[in-house]
N, C-alpha and C. Protein backbone atom coordinates (compact mmCIF):
# COMPACT_ATOMS: atom_id res chain seq x y z
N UNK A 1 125.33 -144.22 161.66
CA UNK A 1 124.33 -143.29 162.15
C UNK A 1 124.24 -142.12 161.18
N UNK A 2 123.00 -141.80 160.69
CA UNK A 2 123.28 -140.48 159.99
C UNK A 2 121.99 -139.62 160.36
N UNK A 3 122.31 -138.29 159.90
CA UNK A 3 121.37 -136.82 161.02
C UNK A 3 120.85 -136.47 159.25
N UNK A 4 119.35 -136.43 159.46
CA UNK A 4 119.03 -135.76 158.42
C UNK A 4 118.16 -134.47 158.46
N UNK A 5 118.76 -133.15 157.57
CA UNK A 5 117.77 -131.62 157.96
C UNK A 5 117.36 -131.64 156.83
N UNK A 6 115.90 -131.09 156.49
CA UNK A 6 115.56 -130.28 154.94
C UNK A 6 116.30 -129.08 154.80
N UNK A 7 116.68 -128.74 154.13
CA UNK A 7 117.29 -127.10 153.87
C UNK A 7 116.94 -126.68 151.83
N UNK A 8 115.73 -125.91 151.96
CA UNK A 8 115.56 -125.41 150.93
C UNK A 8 114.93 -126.65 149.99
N UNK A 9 114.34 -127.43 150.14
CA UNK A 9 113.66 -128.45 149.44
C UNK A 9 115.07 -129.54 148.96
N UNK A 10 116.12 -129.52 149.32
CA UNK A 10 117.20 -130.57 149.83
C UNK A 10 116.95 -131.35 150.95
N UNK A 11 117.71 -132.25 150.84
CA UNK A 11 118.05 -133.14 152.47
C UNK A 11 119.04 -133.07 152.64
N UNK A 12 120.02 -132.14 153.63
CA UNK A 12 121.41 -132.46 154.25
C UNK A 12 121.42 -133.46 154.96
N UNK A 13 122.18 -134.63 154.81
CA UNK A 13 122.87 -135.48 155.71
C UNK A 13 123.95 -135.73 155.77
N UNK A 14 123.86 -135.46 157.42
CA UNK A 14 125.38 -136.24 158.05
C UNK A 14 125.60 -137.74 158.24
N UNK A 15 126.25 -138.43 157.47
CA UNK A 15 126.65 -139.78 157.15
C UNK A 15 127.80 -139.74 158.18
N UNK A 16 127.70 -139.75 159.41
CA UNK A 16 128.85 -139.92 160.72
C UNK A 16 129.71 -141.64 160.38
N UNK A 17 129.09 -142.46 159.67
CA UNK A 17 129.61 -143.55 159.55
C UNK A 17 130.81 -143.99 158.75
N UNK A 18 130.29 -142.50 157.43
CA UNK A 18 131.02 -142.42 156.30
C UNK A 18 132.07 -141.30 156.01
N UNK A 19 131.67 -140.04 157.57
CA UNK A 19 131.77 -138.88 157.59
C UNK A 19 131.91 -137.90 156.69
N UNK A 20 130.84 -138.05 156.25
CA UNK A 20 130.71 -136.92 155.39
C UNK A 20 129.56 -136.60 155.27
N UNK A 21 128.90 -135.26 154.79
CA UNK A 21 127.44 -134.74 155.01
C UNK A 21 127.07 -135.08 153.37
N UNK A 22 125.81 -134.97 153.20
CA UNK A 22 125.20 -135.46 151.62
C UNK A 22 124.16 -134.23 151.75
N UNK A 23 124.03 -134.08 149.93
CA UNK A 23 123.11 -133.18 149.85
C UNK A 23 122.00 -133.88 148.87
N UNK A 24 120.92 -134.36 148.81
CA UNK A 24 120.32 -134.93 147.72
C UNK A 24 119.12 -134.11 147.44
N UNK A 25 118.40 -134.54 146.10
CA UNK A 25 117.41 -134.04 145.85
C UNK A 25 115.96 -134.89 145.31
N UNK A 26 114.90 -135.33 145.30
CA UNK A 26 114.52 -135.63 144.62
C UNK A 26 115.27 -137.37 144.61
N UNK A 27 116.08 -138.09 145.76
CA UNK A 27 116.61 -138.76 145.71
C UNK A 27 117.90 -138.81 144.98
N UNK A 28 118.17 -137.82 144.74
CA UNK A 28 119.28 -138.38 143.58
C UNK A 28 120.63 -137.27 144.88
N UNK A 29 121.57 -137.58 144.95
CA UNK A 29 122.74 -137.39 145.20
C UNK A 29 122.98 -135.61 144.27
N UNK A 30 123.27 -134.80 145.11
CA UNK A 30 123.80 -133.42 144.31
C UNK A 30 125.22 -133.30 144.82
N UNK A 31 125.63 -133.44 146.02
CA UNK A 31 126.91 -132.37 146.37
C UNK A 31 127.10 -133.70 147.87
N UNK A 32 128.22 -133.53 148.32
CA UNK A 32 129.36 -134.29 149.30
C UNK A 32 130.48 -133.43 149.79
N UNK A 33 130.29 -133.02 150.95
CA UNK A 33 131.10 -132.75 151.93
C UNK A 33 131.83 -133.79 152.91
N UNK A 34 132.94 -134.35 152.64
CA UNK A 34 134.03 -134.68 153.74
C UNK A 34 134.68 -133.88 154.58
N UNK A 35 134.35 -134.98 155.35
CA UNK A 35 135.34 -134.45 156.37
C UNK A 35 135.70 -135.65 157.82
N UNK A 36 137.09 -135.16 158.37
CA UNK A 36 137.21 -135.90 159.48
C UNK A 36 137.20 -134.85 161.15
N UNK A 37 136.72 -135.93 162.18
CA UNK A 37 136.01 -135.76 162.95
C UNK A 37 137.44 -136.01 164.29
N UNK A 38 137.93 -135.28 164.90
CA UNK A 38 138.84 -135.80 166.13
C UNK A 38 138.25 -135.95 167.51
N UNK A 39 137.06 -135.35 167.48
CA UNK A 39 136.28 -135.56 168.25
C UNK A 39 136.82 -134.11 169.29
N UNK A 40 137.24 -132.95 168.85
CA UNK A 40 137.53 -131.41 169.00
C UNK A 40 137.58 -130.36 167.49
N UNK A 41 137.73 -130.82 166.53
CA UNK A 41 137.97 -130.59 165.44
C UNK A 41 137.14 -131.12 164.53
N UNK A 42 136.36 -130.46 163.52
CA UNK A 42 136.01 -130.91 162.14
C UNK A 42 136.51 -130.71 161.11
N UNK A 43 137.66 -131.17 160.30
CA UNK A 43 138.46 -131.02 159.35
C UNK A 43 137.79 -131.45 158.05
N UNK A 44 137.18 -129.99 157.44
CA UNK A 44 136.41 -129.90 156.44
C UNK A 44 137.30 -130.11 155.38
N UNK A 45 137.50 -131.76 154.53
CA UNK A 45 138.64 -132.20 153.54
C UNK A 45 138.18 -132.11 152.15
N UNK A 46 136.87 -132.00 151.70
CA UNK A 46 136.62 -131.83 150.50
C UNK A 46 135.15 -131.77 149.80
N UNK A 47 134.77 -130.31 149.38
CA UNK A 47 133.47 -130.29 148.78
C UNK A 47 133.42 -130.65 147.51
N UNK A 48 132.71 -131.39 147.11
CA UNK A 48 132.31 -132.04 145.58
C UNK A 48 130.73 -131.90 145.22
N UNK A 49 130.31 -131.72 144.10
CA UNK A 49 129.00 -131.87 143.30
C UNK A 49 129.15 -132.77 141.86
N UNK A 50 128.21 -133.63 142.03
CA UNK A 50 128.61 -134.27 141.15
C UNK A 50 128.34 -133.35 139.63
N UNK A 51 129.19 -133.83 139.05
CA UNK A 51 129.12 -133.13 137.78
C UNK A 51 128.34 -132.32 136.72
N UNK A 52 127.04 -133.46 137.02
CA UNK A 52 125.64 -132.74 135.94
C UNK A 52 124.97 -131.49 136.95
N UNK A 53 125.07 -131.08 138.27
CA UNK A 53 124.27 -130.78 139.18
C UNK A 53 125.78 -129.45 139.64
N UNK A 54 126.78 -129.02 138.74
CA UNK A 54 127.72 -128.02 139.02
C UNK A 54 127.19 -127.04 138.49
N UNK A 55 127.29 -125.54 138.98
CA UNK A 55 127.22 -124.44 138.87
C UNK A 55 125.60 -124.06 139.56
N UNK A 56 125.13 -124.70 140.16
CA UNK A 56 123.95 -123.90 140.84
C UNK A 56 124.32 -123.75 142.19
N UNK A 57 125.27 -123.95 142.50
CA UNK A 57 125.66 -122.99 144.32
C UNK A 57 125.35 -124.31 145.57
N UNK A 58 125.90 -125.52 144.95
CA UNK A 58 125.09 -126.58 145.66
C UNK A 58 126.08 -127.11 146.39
N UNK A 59 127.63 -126.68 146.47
CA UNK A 59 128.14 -126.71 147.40
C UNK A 59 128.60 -125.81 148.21
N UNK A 60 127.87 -124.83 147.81
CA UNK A 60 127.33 -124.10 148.51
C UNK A 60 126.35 -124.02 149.77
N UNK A 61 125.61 -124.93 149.15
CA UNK A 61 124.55 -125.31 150.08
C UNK A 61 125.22 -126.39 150.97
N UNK A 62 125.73 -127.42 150.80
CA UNK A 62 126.35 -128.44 151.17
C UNK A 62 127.39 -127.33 152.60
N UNK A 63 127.75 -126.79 152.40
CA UNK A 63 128.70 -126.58 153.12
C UNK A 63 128.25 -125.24 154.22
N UNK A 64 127.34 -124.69 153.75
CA UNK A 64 126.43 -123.54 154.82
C UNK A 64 125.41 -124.33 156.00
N UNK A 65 124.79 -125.19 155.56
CA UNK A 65 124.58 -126.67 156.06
C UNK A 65 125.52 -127.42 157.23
N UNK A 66 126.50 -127.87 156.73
CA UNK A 66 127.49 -128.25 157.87
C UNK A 66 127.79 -127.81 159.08
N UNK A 67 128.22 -126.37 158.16
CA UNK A 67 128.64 -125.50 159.41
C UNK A 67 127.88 -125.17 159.89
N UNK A 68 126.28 -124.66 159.51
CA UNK A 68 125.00 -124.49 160.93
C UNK A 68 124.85 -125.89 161.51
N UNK A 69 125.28 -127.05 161.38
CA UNK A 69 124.98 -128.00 162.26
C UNK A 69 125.93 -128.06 163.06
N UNK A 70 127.61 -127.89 162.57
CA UNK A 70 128.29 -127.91 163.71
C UNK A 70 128.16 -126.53 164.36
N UNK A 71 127.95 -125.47 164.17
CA UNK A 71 127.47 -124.07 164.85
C UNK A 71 126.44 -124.92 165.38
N UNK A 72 125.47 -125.33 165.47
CA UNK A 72 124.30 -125.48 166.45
C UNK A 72 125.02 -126.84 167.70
N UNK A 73 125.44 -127.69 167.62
CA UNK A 73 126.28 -128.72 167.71
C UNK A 73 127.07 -128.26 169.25
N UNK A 74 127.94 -127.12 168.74
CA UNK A 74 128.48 -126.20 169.71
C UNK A 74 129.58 -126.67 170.32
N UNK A 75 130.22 -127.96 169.53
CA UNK A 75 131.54 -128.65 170.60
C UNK A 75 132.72 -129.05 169.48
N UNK A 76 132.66 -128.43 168.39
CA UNK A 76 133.85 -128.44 167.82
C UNK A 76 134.07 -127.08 167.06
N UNK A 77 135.14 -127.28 166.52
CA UNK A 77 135.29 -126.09 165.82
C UNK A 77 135.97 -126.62 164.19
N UNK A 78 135.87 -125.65 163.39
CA UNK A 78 136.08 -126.02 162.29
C UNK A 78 137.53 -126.04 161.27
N UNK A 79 138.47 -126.77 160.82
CA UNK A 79 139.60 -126.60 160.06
C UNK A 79 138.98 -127.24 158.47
N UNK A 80 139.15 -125.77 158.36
CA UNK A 80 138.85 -125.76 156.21
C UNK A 80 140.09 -125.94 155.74
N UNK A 81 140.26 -127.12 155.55
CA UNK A 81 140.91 -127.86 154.95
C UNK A 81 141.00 -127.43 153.18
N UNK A 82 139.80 -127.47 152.88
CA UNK A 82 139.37 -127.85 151.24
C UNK A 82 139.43 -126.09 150.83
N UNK A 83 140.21 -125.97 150.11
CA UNK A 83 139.91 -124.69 149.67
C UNK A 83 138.35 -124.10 149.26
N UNK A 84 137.54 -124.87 148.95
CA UNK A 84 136.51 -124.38 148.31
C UNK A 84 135.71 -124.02 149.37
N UNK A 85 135.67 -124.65 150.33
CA UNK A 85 135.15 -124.48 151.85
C UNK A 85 136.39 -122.83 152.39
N UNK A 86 137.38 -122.78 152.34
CA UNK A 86 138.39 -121.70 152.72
C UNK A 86 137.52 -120.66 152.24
N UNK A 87 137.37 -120.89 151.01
CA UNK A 87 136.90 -119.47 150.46
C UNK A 87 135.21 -119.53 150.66
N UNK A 88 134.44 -120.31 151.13
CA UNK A 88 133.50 -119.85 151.65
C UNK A 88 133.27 -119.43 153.18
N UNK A 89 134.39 -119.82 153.92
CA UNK A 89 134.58 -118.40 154.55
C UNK A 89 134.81 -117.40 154.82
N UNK A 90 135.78 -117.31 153.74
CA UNK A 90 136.33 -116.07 153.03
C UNK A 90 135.19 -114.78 152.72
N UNK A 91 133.98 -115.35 152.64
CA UNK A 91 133.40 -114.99 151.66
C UNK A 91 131.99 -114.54 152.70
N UNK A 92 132.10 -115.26 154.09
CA UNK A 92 130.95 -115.64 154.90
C UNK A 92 131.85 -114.87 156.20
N UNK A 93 132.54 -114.10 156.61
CA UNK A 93 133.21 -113.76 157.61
C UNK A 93 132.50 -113.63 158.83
N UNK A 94 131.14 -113.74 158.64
CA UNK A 94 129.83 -113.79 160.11
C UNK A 94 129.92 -115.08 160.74
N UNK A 95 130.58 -116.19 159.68
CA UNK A 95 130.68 -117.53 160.25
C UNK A 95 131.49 -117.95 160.75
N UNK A 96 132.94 -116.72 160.85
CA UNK A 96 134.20 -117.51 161.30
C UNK A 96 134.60 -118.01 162.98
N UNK A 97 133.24 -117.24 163.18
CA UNK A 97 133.22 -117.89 164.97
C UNK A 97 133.84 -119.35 165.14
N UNK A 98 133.48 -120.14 164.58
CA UNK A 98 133.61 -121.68 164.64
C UNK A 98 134.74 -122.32 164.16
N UNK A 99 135.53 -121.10 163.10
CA UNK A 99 136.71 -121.64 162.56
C UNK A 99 137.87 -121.70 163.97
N UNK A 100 138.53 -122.96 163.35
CA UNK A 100 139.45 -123.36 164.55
C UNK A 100 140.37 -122.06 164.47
N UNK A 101 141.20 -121.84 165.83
CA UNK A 101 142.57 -120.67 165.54
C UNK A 101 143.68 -120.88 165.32
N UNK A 102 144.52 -120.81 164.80
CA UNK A 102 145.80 -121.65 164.18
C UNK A 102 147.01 -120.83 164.70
């Protein structure tokens, strides 16, 4: 099953099959968010962009994305796992509503 949003002339998708969200453009694949699902928890395990498509903020996008779907979603909460995701909350402290409490 996968959920697809436009965001900014992207397509975020959630690949629930594969679990992980996709960011493409133009068809082509930019950025990949993993993660696993406990079905209380979203354990955000690793943001990637593929290589030619690094340094424009695209997992960035990939991952502001996620979390407004699980923020809209409203039944889990989030463990940033992946540092790169850590520090975009770090960085986003309006979003930490959703982060799990440890």
């Amino acid at each position: 099953m996968t959920i697809s949003h436009t965001v900014g002339g992207f397509i975020l998708t959630d690949e629930k099959d594969a679990s992980r969200y996709t960011l493409t453009r133009d068809g082509k694949l930019v950025s990949v968010l993993d993660y696993r699902d406990d079905g209380h928890t979203i354990a955000l395990t690793r943001a990637f962009t593929v290589p030619t498509f690094r340094g424009h903020g695209y997992a960035g996008i990939v991952v502001d994305g996620a979390v407004a779907d699980i923020e809209e979603r409203g039944d889990r909460t989030v463990d940033a796992v992946c540092w790169y995701v850590a520090e975009w909350f770090a960085a986003h402290p309006e979003r930490a509503g959703v982060l799990r409490r440890r």
